[in-house]
C-alpha atoms as a PDB file:
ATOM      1  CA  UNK A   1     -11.046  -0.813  -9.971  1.00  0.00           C
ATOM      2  CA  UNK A   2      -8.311  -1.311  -7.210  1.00  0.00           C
ATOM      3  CA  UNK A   3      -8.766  -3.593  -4.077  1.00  0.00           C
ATOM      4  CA  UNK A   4      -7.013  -2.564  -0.979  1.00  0.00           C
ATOM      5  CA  UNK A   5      -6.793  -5.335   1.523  1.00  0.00           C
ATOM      6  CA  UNK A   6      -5.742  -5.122   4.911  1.00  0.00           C
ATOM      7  CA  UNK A   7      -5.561  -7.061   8.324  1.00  0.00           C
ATOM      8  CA  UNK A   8      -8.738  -6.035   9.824  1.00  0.00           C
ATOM      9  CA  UNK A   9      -6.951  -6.150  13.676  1.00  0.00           C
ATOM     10  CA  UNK A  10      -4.758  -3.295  12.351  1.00  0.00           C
ATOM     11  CA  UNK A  11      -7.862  -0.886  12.084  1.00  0.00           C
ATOM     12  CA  UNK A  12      -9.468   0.887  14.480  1.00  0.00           C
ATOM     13  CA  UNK A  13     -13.546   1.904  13.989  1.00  0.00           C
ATOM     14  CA  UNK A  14     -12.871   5.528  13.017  1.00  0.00           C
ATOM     15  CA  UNK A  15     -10.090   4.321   9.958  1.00  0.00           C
ATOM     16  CA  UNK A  16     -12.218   1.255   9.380  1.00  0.00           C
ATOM     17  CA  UNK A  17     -15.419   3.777   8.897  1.00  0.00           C
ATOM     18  CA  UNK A  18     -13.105   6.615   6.384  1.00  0.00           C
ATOM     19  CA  UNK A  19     -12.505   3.564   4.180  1.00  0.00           C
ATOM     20  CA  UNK A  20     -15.624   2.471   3.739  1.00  0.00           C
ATOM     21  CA  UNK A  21     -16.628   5.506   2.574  1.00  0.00           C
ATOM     22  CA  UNK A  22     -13.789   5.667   0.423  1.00  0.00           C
ATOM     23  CA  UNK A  23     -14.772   2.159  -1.073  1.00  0.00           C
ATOM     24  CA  UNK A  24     -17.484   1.087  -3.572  1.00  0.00           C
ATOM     25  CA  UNK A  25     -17.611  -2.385  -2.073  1.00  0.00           C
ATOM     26  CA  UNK A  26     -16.318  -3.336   2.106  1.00  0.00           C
ATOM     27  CA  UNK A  27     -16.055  -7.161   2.387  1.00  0.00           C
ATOM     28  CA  UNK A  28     -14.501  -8.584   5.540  1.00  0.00           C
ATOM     29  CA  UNK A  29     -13.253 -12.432   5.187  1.00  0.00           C
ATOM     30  CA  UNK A  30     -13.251 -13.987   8.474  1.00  0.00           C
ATOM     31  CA  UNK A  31     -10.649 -16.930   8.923  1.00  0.00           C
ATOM     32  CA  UNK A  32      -9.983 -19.266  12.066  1.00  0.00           C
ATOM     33  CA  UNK A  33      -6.635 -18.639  14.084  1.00  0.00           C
ATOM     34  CA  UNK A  34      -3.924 -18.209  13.801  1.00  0.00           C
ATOM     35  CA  UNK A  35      -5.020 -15.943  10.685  1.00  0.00           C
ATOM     36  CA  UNK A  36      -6.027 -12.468  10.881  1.00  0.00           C
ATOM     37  CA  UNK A  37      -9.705 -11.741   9.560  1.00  0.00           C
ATOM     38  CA  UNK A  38      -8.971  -9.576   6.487  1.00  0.00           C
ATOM     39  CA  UNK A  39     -10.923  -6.270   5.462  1.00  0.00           C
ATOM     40  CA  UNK A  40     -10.967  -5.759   1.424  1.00  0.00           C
ATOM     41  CA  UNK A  41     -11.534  -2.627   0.196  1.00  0.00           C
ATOM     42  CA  UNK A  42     -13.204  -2.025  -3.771  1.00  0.00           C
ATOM     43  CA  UNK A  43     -11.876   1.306  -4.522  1.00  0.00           C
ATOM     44  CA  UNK A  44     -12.838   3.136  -7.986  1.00  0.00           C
ATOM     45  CA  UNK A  45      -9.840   4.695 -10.139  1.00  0.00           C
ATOM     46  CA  UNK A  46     -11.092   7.801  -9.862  1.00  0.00           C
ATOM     47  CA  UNK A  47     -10.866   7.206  -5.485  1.00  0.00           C
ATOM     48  CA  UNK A  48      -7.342   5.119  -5.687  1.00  0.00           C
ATOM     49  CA  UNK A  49      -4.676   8.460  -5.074  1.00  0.00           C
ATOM     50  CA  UNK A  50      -7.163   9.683  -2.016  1.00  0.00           C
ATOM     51  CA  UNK A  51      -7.378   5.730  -0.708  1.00  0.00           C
ATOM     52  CA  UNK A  52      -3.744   5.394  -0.800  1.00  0.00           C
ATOM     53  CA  UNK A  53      -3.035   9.025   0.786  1.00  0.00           C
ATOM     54  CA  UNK A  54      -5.320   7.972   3.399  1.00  0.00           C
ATOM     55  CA  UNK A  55      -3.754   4.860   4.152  1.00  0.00           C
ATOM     56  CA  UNK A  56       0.130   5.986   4.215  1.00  0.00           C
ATOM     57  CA  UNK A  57      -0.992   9.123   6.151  1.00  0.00           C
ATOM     58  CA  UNK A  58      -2.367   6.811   8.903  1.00  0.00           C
ATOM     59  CA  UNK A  59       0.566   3.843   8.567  1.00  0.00           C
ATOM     60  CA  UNK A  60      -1.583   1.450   7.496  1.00  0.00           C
ATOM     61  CA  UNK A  61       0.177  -1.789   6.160  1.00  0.00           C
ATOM     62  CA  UNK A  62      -1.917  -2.507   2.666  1.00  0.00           C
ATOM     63  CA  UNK A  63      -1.585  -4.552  -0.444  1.00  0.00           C
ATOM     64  CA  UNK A  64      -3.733  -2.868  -3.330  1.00  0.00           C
ATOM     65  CA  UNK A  65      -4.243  -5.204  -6.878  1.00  0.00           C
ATOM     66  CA  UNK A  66      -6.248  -4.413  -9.782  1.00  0.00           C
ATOM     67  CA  UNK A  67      -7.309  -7.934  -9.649  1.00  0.00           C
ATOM     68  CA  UNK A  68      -9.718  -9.158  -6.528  1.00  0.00           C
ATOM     69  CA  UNK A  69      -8.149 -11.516  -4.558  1.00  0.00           C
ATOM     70  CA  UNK A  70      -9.242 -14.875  -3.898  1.00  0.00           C
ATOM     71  CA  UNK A  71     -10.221 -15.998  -0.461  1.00  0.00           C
ATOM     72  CA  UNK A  72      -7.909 -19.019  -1.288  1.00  0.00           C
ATOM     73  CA  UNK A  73      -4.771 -16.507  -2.221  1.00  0.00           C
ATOM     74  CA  UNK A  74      -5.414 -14.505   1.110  1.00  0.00           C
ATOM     75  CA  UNK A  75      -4.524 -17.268   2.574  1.00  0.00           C
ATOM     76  CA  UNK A  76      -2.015 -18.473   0.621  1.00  0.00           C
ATOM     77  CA  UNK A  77      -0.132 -15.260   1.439  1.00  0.00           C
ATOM     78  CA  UNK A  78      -0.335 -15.593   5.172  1.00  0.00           C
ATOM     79  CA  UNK A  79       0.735 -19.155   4.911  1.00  0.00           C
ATOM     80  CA  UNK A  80       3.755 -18.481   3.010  1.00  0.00           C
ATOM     81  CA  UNK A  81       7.057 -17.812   4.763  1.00  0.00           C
END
């Protein structure tokens, strides 16, 4: 399993819609400003080359783990300079 997150103001409704179909799982955390809310994507193995095509053929900033992140690291990583 990969998970692909992204800022969620860096999507637009038609991307947004080709990932979820991508996905297995679409969970959106929703922080207060200044933070971005933050779209994370469950991708199967078997989905992950397709997902990532996807993504760099649209320039779409992502971090993918094979680990899901915490809502507590998400933040973490926007807080950290």
């Amino acid at each position: 399993m990969w998970y692909f997150t992204i800022d969620q103001p860096r999507l637009d409704n038609r991307q947004y819609q080709r990932l979820q179909q991508l996905a297995s799982l679409t969970e959106v955390e929703l922080f207060n400003e200044p933070y971005p809310n933050v779209c994370r994507f469950e991708v199967e193995s078997d989905r992950y080359r397709d997902t990532m095509d996807y993504l760099d053929r649209e320039g779409i900033t992502y971090e993918a783990a094979t680990i899901r992140p915490t809502r507590e690291a998400l933040l973490k990583s926007m807080t950290d300079d």
